[in-house]
N, C-alpha and C. Protein backbone atom coordinates (compact mmCIF):
# COMPACT_ATOMS: atom_id res chain seq x y z
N UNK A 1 106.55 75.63 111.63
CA UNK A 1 107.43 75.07 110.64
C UNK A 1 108.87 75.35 111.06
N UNK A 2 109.74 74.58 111.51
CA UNK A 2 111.34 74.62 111.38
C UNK A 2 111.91 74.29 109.91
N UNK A 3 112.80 75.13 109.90
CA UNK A 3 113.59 75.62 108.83
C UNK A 3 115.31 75.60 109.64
N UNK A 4 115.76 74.65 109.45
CA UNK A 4 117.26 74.43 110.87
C UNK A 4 117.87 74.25 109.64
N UNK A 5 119.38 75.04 109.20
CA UNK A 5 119.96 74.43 107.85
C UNK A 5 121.76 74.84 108.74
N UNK A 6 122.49 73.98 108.22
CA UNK A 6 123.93 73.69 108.63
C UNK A 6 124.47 73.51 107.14
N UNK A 7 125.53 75.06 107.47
CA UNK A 7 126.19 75.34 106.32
C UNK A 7 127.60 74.79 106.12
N UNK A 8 128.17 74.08 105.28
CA UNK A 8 128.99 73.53 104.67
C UNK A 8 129.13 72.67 103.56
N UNK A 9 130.15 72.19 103.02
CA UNK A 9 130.33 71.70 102.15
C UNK A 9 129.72 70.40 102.03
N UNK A 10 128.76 70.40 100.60
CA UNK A 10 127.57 69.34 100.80
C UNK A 10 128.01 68.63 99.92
N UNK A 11 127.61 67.20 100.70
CA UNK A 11 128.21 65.99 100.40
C UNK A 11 127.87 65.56 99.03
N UNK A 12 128.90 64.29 98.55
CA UNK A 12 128.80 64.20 97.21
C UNK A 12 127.02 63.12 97.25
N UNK A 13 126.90 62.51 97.99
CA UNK A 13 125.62 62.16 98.75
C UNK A 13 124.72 63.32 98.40
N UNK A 14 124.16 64.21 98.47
CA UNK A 14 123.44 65.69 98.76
C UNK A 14 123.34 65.87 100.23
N UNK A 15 122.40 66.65 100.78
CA UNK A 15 122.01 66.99 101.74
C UNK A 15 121.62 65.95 102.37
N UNK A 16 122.35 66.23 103.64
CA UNK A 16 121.72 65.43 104.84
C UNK A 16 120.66 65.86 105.52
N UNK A 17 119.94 64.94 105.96
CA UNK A 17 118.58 65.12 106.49
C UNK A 17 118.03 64.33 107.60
N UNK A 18 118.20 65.25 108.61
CA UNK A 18 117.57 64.60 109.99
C UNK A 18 116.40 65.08 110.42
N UNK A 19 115.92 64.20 111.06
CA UNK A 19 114.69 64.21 112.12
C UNK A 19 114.68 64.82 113.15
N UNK A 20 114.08 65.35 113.70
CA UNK A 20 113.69 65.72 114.78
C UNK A 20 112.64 65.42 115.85
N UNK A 21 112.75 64.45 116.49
CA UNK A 21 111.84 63.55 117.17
C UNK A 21 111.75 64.11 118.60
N UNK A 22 109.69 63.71 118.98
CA UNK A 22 109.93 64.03 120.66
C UNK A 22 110.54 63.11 121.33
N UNK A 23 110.62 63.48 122.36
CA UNK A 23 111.30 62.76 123.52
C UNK A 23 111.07 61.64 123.86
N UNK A 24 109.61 60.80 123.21
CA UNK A 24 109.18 59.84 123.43
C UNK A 24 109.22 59.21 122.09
N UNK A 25 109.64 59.61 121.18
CA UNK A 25 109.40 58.85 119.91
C UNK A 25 110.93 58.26 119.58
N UNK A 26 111.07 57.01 119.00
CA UNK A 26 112.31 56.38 118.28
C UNK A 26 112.16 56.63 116.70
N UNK A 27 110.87 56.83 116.45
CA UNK A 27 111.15 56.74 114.55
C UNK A 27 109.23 57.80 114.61
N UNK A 28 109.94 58.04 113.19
CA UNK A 28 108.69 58.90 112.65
C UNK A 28 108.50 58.79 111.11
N UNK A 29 107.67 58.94 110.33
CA UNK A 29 107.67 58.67 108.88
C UNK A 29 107.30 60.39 108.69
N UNK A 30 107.78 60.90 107.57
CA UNK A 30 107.98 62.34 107.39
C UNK A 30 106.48 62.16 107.10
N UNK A 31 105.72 63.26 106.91
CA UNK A 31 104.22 63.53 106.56
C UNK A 31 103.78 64.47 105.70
N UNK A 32 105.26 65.19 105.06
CA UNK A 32 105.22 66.24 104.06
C UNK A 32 105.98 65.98 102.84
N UNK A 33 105.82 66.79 102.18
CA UNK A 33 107.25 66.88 101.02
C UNK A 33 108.02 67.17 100.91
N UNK A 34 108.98 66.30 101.28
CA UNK A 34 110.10 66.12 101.66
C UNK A 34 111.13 67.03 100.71
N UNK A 35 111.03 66.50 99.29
CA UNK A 35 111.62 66.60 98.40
C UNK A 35 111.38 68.51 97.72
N UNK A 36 109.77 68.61 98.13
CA UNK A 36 110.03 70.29 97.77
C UNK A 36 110.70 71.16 98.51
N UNK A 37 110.12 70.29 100.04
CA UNK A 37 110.79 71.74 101.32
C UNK A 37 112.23 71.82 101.19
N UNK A 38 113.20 70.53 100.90
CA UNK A 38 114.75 70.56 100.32
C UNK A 38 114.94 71.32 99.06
N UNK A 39 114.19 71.47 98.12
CA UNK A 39 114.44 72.27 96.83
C UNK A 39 114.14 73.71 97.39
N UNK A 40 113.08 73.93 98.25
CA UNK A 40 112.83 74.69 98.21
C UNK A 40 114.26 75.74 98.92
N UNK A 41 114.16 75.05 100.23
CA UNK A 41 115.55 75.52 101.41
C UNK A 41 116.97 75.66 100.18
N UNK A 42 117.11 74.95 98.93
CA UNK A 42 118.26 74.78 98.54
C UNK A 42 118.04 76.32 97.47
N UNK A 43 117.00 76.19 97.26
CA UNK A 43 116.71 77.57 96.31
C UNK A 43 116.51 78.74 97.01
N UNK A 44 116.24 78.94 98.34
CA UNK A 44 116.48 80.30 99.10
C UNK A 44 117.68 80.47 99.36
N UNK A 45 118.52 79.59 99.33
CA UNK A 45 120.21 79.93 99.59
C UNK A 45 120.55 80.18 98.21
N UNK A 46 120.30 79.68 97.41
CA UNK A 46 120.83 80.24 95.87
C UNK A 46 120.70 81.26 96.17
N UNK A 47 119.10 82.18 96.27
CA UNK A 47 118.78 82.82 95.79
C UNK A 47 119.45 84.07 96.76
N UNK A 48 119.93 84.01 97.73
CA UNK A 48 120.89 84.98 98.53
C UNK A 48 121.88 84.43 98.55
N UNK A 49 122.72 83.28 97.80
CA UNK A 49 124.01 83.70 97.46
C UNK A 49 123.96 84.73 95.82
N UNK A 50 122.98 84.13 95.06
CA UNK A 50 123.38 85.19 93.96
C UNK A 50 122.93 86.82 93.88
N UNK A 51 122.42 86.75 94.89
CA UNK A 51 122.19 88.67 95.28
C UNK A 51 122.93 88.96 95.87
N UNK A 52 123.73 88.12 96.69
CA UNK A 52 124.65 88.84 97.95
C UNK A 52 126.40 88.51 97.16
N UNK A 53 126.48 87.95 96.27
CA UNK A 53 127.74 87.38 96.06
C UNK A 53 128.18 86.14 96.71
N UNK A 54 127.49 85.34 97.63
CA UNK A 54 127.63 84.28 98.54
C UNK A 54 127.74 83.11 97.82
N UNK A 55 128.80 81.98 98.65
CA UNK A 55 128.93 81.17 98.41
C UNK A 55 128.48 79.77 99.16
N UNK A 56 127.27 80.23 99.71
CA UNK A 56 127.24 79.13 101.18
C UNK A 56 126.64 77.99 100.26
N UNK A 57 126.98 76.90 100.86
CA UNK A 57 126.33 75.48 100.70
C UNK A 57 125.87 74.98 101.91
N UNK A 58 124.06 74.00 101.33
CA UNK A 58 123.55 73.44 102.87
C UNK A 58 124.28 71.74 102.70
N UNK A 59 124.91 71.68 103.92
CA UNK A 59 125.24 70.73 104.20
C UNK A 59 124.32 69.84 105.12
N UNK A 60 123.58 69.90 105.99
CA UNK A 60 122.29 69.57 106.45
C UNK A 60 121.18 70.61 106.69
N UNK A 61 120.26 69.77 106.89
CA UNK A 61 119.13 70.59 107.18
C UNK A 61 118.34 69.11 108.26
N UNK A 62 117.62 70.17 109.28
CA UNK A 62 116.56 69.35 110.44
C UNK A 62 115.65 69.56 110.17
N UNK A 63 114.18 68.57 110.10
CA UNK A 63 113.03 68.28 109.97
C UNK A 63 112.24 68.00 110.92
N UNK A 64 110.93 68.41 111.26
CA UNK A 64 109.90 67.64 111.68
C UNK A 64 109.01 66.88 111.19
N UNK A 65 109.20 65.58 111.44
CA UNK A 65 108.40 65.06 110.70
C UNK A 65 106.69 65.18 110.29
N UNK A 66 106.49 65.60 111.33
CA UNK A 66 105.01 65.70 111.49
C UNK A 66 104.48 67.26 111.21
N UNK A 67 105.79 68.13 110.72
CA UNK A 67 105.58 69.25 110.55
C UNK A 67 104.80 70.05 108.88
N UNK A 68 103.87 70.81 108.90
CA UNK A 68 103.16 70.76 107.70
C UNK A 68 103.80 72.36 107.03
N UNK A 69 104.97 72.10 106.81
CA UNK A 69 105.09 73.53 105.80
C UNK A 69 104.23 73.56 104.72
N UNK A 70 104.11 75.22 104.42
CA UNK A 70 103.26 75.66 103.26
C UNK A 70 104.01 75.87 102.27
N UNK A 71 103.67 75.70 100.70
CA UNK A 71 104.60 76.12 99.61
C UNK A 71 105.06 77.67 99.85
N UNK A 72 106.49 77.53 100.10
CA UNK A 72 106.97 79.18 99.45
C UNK A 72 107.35 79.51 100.83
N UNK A 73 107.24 78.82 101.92
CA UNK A 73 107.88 79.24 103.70
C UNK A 73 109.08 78.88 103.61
N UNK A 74 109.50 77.20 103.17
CA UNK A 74 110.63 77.25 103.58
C UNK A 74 111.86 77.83 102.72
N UNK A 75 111.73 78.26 101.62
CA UNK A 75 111.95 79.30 100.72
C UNK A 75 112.42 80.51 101.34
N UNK A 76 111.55 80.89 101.46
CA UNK A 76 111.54 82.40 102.15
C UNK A 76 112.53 82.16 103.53
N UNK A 77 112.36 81.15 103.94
CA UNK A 77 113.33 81.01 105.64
C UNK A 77 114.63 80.78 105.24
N UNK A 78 114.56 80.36 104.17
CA UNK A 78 116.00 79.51 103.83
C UNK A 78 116.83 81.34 103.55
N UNK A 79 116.24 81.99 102.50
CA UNK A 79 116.89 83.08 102.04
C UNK A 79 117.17 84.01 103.06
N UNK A 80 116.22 84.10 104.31
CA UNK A 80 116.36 85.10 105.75
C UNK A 80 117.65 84.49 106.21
N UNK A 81 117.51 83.22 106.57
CA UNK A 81 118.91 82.69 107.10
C UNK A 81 119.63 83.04 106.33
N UNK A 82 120.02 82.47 105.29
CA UNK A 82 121.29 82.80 104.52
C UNK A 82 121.71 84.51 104.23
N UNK A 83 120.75 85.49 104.37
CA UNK A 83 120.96 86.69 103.94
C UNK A 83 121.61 86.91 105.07
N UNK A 84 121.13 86.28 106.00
CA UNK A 84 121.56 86.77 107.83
C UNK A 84 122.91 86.65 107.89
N UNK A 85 123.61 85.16 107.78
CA UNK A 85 124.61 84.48 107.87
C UNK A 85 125.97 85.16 106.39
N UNK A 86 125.49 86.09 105.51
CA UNK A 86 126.02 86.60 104.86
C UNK A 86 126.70 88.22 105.04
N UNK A 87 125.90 88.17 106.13
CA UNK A 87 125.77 89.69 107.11
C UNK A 87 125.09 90.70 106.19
N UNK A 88 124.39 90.65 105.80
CA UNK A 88 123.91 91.44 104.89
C UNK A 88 122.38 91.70 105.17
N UNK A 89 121.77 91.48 106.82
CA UNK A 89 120.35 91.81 107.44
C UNK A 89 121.08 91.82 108.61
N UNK A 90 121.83 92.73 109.27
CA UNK A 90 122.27 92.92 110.79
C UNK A 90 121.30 94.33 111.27
């Protein structure tokens, strides 16, 4: 499971969301849920900005399409990154 998130100021659009395709592919149709693994990634950064005092926003995040996250991973990845990027797990 990739969990790739790019922090900045997120668009009045929401989150951007790219693909990540092999080398041989032009297009892919996502094969997961789309819509939780983004709530989810958007709620592990809450959830270590409001423990850490942080203010980060995801401005994108990268996908595989063909990739099968489990409920509650990309969650958990989202909050490692962001705790990381807060300096607050060195």
């Amino acid at each position: 499971m990739l969990v790739s998130i790019k922090f900045g100021k997120t668009s009045e659009n929401g989150v951007l969301v790219v693909k990540r395709l092999g080398k041989d592919q032009s297009e892919a149709k996502i094969l997961f849920d789309l819509d939780r693994h983004l709530g989810e990634v958007l709620d592990g950064v809450q959830e270590a900005n409001q423990k850490y005092g942080g203010n980060l926003q995801v401005q994108e995040i990268e996908v595989v399409p063909d990739d099968y996250p489990q409920k509650g991973q990309a969650r958990y990845a989202a909050f490692q990154i962001a705790e990381h990027v807060l300096g607050k797990n060195i």
